[in-house]
Protein backbone atom coordinates (compact mmCIF):
# COMPACT_ATOMS: atom_id res chain seq x y z
CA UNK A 1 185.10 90.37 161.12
CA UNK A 2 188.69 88.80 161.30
CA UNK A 3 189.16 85.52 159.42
CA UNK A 4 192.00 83.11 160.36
CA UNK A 5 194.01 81.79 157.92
CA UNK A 6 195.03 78.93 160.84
CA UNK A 7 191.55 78.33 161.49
CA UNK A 8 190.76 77.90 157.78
CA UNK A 9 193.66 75.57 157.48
CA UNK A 10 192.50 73.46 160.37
CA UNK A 11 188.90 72.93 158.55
CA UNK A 12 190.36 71.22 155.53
CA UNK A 13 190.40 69.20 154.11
CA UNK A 14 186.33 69.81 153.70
CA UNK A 15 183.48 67.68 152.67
CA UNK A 16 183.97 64.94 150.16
CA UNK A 17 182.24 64.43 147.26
CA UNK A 18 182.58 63.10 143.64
CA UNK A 19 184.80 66.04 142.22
CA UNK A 20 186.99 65.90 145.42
CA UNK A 21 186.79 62.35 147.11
CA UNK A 22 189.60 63.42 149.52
CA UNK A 23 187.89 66.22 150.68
CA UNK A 24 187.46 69.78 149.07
CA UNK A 25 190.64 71.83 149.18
CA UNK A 26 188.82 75.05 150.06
CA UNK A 27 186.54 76.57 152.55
CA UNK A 28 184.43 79.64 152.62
CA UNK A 29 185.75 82.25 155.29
CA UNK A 30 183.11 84.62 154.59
CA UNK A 31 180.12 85.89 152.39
CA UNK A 32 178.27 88.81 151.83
CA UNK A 33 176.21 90.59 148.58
CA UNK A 34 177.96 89.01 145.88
CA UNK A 35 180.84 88.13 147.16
CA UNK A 36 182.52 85.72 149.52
CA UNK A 37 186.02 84.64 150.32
CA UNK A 38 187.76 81.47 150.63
CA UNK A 39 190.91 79.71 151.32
CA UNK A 40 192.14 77.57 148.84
CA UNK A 41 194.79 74.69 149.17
CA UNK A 42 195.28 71.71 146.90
CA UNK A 43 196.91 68.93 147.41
CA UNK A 44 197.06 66.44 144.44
CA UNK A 45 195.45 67.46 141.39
CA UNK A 46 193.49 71.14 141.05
CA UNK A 47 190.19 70.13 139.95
CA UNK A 48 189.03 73.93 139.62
CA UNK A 49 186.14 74.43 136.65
CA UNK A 50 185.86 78.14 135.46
CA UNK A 51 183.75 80.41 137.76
CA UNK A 52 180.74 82.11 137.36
CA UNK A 53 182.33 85.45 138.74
CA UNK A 54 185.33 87.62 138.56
CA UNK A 55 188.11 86.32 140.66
CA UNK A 56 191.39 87.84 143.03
CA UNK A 57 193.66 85.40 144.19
CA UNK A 58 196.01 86.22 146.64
CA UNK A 59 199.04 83.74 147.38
CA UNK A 60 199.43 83.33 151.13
CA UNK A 61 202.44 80.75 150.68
CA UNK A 62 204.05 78.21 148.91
CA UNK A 63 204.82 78.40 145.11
CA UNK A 64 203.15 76.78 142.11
CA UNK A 65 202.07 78.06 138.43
CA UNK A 66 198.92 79.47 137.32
CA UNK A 67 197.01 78.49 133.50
CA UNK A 68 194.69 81.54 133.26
CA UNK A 69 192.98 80.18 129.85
CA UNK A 70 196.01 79.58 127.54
CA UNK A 71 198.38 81.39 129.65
CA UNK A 72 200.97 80.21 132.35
CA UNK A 73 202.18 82.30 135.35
CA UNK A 74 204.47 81.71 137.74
CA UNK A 75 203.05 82.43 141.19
CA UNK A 76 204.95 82.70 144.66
CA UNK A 77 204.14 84.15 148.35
CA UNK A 78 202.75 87.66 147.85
CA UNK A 79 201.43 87.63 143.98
CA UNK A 80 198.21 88.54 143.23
CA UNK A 81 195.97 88.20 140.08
CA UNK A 82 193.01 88.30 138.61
CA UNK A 83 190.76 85.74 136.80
CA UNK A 84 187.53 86.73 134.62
CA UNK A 85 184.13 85.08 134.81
CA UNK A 86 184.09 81.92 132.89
CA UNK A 87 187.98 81.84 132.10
CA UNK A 88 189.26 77.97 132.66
CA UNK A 89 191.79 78.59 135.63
CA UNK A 90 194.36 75.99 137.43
CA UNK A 91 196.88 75.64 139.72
CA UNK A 92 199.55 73.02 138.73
CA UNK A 93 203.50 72.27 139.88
CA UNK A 94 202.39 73.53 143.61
CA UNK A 95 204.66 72.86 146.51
CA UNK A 96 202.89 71.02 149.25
CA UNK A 97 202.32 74.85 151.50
CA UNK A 98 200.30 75.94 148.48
CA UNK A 99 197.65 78.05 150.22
CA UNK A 100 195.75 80.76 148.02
CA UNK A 101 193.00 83.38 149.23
CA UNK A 102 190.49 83.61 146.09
CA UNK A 103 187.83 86.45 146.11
CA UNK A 104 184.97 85.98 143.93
CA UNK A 105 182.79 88.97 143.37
CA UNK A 106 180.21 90.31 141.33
CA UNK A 107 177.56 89.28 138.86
CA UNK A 108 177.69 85.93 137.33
CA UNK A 109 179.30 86.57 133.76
CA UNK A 110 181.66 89.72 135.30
CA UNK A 111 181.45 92.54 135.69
CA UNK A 112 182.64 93.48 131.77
């Protein structure tokens, strides 16, 4: 299956809703088993909560920093990292290309 990072970009923002009343900065590319993939691409405020499963994000463009629980990374076009289950997780200082692939997978809690 190929997924389109233009395509993605051209369905957000998505939905609105109380956590995201300009629209949800994401969109699910695809899912299968435990896992699915989505594009990810704030644009005021990152209003991630922590997630049920282990998490990849891959930065497609743009620049910003990354709070992985009480740490801060710096993050730019081609880093990658990892987030476990249930670990409070934000992007904050992103340029306005921010775009991020996240990968959750696995059981809910991790994998350990």
């Amino acid at each position: 299956m190929k997924v389109s990072l233009h395509q993605a970009l051209k369905r957000l923002p998505g939905e609105t809703s109380d956590a995201y009343p300009a629209g949800a900065p994401f969109v699910t590319m695809m899912a299968g088993g435990s896992m699915s993939v989505e594009v990810f691409a704030p644009r005021d405020q990152d209003r991630q909560q922590a997630h049920a499963k282990d998490g990849l994000f891959f930065i497609q463009r743009g620049t910003a920093h990354l709070l992985i629980g009480a740490q801060r990374y710096d993050c730019a076009t081609g880093d990658a990292f990892f987030v476990a289950a249930g670990v409070e997780r934000r992007f904050e200082d992103f340029s306005d290309d921010f775009v991020t692939w996240a990968v959750f997978y696995g059981a809910d809690g991790g994998e350990g």
